[in-house]
PDB file of N, CA and C in Angstrom:
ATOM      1  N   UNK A   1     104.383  87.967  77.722  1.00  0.00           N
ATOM      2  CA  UNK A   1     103.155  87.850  78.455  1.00  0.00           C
ATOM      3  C   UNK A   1     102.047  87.537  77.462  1.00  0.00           C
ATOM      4  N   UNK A   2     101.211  86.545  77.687  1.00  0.00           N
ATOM      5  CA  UNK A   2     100.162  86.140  77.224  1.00  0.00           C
ATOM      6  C   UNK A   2      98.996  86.708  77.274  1.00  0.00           C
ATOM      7  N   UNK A   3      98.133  87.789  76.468  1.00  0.00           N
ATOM      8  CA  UNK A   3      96.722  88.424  76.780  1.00  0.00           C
ATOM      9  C   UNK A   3      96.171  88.623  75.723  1.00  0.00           C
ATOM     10  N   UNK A   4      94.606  89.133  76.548  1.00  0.00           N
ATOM     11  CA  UNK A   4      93.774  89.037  75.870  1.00  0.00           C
ATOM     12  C   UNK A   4      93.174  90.569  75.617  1.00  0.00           C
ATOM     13  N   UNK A   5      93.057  90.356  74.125  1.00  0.00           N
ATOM     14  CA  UNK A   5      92.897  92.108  74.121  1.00  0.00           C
ATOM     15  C   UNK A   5      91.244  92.553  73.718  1.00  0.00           C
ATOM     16  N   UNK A   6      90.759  93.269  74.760  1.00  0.00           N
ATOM     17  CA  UNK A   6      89.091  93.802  74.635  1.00  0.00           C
ATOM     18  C   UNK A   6      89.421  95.146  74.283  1.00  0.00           C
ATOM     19  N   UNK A   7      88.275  95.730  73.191  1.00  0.00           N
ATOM     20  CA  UNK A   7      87.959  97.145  73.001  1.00  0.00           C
ATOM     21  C   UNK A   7      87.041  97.516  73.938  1.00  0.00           C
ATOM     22  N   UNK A   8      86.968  98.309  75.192  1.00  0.00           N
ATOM     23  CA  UNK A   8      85.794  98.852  75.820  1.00  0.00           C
ATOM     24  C   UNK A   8      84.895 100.009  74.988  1.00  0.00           C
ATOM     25  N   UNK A   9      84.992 100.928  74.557  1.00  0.00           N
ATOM     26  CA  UNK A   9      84.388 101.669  73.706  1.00  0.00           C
ATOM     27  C   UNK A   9      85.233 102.689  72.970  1.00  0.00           C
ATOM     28  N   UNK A  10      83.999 103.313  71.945  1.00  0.00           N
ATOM     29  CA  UNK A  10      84.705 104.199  70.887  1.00  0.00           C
ATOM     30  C   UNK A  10      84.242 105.285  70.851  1.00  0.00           C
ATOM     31  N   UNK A  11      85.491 106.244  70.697  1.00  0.00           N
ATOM     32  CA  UNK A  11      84.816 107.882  70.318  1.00  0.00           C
ATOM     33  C   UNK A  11      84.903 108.252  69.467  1.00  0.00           C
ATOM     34  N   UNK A  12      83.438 108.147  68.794  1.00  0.00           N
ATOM     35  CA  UNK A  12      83.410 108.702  67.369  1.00  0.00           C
ATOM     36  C   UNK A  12      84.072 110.080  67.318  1.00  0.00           C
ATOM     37  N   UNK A  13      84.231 110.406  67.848  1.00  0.00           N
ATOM     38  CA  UNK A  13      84.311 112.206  67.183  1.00  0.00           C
ATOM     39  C   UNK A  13      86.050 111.783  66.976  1.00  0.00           C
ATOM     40  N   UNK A  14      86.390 111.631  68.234  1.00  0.00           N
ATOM     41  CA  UNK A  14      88.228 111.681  68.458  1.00  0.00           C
ATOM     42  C   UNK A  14      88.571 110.407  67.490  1.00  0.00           C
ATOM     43  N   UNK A  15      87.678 109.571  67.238  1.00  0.00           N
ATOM     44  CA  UNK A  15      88.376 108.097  66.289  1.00  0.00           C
ATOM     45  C   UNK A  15      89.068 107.371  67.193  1.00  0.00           C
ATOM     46  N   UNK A  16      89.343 107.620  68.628  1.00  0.00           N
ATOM     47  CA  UNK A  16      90.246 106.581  69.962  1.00  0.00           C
ATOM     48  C   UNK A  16      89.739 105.834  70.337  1.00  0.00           C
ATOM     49  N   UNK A  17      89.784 104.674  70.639  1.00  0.00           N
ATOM     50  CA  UNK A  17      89.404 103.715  71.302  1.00  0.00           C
ATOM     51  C   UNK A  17      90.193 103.430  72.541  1.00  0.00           C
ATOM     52  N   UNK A  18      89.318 102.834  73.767  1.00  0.00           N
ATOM     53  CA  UNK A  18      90.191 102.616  74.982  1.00  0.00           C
ATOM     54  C   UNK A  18      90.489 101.075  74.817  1.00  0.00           C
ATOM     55  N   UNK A  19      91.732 100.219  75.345  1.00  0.00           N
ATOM     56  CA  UNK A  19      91.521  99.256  75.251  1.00  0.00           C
ATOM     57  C   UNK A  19      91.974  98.527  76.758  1.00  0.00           C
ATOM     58  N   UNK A  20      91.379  96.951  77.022  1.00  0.00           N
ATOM     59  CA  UNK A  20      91.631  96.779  77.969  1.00  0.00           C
ATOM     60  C   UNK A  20      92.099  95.444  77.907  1.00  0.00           C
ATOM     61  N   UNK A  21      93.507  94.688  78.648  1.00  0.00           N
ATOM     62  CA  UNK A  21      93.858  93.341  78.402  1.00  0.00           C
ATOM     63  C   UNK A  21      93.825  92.151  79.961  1.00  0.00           C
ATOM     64  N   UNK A  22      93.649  91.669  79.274  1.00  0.00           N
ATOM     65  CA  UNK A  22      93.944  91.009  80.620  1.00  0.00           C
ATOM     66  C   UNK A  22      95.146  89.194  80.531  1.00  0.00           C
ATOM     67  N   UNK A  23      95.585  89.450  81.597  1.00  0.00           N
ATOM     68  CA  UNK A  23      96.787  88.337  81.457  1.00  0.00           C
ATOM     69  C   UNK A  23      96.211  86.927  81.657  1.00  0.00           C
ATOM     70  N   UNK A  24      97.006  86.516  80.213  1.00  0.00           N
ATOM     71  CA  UNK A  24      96.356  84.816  80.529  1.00  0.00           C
ATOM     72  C   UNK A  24      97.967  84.164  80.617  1.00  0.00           C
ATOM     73  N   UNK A  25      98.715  84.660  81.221  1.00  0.00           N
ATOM     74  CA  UNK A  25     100.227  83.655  81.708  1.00  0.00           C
ATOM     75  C   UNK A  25     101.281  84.267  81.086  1.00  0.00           C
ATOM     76  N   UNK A  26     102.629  83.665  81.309  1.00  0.00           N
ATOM     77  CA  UNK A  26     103.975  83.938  80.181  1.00  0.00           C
ATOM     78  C   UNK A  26     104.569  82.556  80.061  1.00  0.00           C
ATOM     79  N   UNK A  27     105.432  83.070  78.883  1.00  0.00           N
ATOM     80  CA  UNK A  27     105.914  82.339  77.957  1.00  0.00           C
ATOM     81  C   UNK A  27     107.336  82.389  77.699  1.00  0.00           C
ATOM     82  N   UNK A  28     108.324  81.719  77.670  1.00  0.00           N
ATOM     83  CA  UNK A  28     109.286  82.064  77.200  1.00  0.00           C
ATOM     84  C   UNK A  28     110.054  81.934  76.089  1.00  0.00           C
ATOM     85  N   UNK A  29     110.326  82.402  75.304  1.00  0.00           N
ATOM     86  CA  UNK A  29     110.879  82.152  73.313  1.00  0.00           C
ATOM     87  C   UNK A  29     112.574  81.930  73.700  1.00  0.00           C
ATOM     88  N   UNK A  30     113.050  80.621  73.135  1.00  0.00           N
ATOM     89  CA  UNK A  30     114.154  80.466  73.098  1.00  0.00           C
ATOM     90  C   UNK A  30     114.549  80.900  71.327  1.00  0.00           C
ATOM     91  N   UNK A  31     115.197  81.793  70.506  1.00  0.00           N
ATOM     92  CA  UNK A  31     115.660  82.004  69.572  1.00  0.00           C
ATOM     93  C   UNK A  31     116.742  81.985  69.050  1.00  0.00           C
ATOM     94  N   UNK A  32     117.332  80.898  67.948  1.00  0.00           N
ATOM     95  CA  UNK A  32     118.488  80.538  67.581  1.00  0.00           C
ATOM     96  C   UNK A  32     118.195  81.162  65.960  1.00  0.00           C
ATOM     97  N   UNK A  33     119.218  81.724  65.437  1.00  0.00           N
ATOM     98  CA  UNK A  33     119.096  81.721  64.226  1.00  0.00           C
ATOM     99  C   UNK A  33     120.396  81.466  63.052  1.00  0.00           C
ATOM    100  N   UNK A  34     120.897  81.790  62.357  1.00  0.00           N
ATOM    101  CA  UNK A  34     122.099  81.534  61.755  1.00  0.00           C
ATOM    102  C   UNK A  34     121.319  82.158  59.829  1.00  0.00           C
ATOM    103  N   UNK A  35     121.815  83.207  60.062  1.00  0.00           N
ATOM    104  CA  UNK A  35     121.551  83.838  58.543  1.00  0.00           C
ATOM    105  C   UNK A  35     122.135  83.828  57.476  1.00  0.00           C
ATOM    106  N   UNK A  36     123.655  83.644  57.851  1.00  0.00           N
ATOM    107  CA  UNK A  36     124.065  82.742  56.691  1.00  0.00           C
ATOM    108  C   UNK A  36     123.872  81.356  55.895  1.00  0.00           C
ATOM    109  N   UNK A  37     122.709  80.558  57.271  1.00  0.00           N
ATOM    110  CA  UNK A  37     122.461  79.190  56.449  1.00  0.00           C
ATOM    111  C   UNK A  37     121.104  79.628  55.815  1.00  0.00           C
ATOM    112  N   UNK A  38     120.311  80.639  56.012  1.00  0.00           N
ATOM    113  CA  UNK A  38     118.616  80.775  56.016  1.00  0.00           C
ATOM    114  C   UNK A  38     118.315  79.668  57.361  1.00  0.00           C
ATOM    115  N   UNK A  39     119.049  80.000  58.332  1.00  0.00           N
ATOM    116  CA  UNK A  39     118.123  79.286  59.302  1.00  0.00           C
ATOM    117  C   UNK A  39     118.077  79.513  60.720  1.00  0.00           C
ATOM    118  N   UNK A  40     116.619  79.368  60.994  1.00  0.00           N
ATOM    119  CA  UNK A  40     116.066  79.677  62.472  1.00  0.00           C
ATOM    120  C   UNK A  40     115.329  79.112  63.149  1.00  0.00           C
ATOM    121  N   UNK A  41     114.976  78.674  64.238  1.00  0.00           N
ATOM    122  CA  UNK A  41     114.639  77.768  65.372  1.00  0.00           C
ATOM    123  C   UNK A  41     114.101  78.701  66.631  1.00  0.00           C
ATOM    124  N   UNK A  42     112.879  78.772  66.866  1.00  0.00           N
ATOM    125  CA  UNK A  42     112.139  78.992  68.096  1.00  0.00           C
ATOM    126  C   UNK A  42     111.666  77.522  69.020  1.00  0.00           C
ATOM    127  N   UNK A  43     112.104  78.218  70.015  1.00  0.00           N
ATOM    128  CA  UNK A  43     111.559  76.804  70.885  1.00  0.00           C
ATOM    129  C   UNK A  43     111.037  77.586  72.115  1.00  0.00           C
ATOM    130  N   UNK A  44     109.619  77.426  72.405  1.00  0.00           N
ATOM    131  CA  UNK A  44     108.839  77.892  73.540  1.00  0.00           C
ATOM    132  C   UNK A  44     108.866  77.099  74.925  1.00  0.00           C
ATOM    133  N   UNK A  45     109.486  77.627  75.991  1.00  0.00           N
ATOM    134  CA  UNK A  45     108.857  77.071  77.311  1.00  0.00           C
ATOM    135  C   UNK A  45     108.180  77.289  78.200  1.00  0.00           C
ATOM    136  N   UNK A  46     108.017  77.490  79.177  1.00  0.00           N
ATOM    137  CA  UNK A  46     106.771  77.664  80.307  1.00  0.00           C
ATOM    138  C   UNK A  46     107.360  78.717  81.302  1.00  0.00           C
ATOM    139  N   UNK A  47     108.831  78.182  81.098  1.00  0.00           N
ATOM    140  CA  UNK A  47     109.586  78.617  82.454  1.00  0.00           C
ATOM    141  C   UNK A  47     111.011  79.989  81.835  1.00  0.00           C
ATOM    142  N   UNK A  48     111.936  79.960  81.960  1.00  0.00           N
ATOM    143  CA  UNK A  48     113.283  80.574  81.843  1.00  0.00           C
ATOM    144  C   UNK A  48     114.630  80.341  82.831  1.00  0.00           C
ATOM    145  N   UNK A  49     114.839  79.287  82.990  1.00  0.00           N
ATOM    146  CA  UNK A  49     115.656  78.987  84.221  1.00  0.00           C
ATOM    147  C   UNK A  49     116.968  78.272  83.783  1.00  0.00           C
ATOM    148  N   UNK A  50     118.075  78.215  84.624  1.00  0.00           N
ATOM    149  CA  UNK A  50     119.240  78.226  84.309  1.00  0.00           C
ATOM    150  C   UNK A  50     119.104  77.000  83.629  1.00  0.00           C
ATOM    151  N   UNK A  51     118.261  75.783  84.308  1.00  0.00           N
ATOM    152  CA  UNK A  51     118.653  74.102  83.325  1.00  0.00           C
ATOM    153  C   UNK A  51     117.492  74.686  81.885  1.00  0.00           C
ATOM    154  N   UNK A  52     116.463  74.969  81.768  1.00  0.00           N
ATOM    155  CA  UNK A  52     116.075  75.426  80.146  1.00  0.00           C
ATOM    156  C   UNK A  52     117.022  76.274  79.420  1.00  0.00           C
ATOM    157  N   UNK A  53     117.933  76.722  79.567  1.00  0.00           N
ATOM    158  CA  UNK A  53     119.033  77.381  79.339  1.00  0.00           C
ATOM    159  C   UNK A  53     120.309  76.721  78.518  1.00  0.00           C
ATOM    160  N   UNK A  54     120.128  75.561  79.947  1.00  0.00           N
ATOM    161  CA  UNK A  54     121.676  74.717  79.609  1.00  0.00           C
ATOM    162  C   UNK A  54     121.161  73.612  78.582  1.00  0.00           C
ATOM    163  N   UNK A  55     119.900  73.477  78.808  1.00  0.00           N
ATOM    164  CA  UNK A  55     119.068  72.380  77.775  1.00  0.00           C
ATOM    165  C   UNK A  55     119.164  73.156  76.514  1.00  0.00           C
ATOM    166  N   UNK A  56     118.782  74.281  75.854  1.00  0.00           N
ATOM    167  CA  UNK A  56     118.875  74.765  75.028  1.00  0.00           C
ATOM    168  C   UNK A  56     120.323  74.629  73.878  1.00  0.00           C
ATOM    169  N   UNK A  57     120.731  75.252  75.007  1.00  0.00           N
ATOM    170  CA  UNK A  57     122.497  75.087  74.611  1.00  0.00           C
ATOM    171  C   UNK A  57     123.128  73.974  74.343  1.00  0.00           C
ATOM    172  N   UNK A  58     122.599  72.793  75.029  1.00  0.00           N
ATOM    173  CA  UNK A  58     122.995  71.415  74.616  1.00  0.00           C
ATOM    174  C   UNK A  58     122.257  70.893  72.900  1.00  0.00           C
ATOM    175  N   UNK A  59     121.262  71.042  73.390  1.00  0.00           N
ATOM    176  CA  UNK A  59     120.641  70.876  72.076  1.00  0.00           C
ATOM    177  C   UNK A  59     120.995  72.133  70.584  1.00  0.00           C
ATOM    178  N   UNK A  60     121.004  73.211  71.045  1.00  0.00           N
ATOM    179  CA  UNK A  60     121.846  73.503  69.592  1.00  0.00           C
ATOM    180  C   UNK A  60     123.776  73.254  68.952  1.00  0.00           C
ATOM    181  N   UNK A  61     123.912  73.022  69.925  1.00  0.00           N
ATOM    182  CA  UNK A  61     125.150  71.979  70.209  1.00  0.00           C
ATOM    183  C   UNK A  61     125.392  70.729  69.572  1.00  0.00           C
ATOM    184  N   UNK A  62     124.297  69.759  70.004  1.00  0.00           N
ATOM    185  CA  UNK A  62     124.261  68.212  69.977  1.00  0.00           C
ATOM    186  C   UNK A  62     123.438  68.048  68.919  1.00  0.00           C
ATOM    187  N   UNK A  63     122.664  68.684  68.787  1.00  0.00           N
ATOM    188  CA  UNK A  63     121.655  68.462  67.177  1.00  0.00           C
ATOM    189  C   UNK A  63     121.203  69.579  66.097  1.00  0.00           C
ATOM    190  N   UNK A  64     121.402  70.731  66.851  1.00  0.00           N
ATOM    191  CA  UNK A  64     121.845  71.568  65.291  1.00  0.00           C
ATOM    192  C   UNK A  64     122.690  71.932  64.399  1.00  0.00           C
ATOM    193  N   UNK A  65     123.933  71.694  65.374  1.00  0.00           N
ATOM    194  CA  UNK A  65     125.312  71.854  64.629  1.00  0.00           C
ATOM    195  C   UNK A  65     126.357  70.735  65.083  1.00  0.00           C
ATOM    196  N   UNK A  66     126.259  70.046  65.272  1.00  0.00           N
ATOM    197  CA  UNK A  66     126.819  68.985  65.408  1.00  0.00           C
ATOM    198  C   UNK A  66     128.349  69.311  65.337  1.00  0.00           C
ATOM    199  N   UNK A  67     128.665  69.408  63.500  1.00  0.00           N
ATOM    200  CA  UNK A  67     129.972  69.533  63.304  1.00  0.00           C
ATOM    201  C   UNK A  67     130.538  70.684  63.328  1.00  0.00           C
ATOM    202  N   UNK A  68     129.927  71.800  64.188  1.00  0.00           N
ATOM    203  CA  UNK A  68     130.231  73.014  64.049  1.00  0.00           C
ATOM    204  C   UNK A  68     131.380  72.595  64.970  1.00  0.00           C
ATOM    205  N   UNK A  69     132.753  73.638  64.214  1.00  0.00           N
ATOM    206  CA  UNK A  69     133.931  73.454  65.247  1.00  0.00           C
ATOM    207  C   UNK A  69     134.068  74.703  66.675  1.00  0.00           C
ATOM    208  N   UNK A  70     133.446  75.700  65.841  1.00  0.00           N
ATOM    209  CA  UNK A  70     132.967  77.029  66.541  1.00  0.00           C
ATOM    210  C   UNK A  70     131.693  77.383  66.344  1.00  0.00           C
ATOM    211  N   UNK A  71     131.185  77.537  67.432  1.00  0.00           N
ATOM    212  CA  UNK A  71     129.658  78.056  67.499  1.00  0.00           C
ATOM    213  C   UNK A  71     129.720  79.697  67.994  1.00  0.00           C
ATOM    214  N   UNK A  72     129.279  80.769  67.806  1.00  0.00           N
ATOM    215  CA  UNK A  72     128.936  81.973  68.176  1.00  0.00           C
ATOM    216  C   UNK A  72     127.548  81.991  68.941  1.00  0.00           C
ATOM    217  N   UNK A  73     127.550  82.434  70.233  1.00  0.00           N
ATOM    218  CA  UNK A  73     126.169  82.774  70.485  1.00  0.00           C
ATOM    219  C   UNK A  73     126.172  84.304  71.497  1.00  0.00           C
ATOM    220  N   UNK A  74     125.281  85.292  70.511  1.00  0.00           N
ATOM    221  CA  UNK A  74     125.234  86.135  71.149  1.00  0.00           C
ATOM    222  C   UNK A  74     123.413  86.473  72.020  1.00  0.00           C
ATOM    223  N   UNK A  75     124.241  86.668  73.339  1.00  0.00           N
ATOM    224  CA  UNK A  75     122.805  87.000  74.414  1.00  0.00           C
ATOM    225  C   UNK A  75     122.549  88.294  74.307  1.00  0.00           C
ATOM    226  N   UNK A  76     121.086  88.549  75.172  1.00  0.00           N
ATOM    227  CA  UNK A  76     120.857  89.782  75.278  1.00  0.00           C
ATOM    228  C   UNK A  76     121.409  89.916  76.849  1.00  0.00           C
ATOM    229  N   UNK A  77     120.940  91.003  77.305  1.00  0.00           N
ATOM    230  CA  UNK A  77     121.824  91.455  78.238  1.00  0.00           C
ATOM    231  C   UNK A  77     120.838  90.972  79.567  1.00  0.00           C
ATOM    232  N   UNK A  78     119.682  90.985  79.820  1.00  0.00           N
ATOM    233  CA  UNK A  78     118.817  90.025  80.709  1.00  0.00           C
ATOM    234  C   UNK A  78     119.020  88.925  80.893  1.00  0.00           C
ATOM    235  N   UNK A  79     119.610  88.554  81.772  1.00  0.00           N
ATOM    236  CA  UNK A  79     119.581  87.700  82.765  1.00  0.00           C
ATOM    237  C   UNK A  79     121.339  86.675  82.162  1.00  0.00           C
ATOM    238  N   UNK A  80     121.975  87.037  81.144  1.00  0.00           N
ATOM    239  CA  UNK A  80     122.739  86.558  80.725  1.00  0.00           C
ATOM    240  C   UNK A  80     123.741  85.860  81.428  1.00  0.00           C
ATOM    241  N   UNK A  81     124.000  87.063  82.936  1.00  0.00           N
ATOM    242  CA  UNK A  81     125.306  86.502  83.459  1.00  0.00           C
ATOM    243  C   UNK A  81     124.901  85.024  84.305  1.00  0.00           C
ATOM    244  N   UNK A  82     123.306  84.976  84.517  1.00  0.00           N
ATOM    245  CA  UNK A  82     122.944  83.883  85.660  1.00  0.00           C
ATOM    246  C   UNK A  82     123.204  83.051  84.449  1.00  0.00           C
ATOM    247  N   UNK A  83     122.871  83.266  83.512  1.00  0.00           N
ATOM    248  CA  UNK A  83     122.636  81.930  82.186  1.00  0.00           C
ATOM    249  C   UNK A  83     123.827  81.387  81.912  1.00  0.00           C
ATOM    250  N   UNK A  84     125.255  82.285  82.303  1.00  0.00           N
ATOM    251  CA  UNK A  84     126.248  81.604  81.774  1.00  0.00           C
ATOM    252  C   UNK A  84     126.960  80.741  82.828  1.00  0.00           C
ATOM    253  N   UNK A  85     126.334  81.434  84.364  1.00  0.00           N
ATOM    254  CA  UNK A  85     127.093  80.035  85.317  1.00  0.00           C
ATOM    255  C   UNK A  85     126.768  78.822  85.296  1.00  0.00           C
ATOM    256  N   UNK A  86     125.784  78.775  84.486  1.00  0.00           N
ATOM    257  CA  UNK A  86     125.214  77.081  84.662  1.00  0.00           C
ATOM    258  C   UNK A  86     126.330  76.079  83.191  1.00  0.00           C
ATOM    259  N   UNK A  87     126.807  77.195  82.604  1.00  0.00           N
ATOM    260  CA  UNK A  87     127.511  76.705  81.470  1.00  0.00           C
ATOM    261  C   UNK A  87     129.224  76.136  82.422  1.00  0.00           C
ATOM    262  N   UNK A  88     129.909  76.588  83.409  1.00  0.00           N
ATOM    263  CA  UNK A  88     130.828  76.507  84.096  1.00  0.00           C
ATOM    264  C   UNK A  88     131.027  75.055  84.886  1.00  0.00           C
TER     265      UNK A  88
END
């Protein structure tokens, strides 16, 4: 989620401040990494949906590893199982 963060005021005595945000949209972080090469790839979209998904996957596929004979990719557990029918 995208926001914006205001301090409304401060209490000197306690040292707390209240704070207040407000939403300017979301975002979604696609994250590939591979630590044995030193290498990592963020790619931001607008959305999260099964074809940004399958687009993703094509593209670290088709142009990051090309000659990889085996690729590993581990998901998190959100939304994973919808993400993998579009792979079928």
């Amino acid at each position: 989620m995208l926001v914006k963060h205001y301090t409304l005021f401060t209490f000197p005595v306690l040292f707390k401040s209240r704070y207040q945000y407000f939403r300017e949209g979301t975002c979604n972080l696609f994250v590939f990494y591979a630590p044995h090469y030193g290498w990592r790839h963020v790619e931001v979209t607008s959305s999260r949906t099964q074809k940004d998904f399958a687009h993703q996957m094509k593209d670290l596929v088709d142009v990051h590893f090309p000659r990889g004979e085996n690729i590993r990719v581990v998901l998190d557990q959100y939304g994973s199982v919808k993400a993998m029918q579009c792979l079928e």
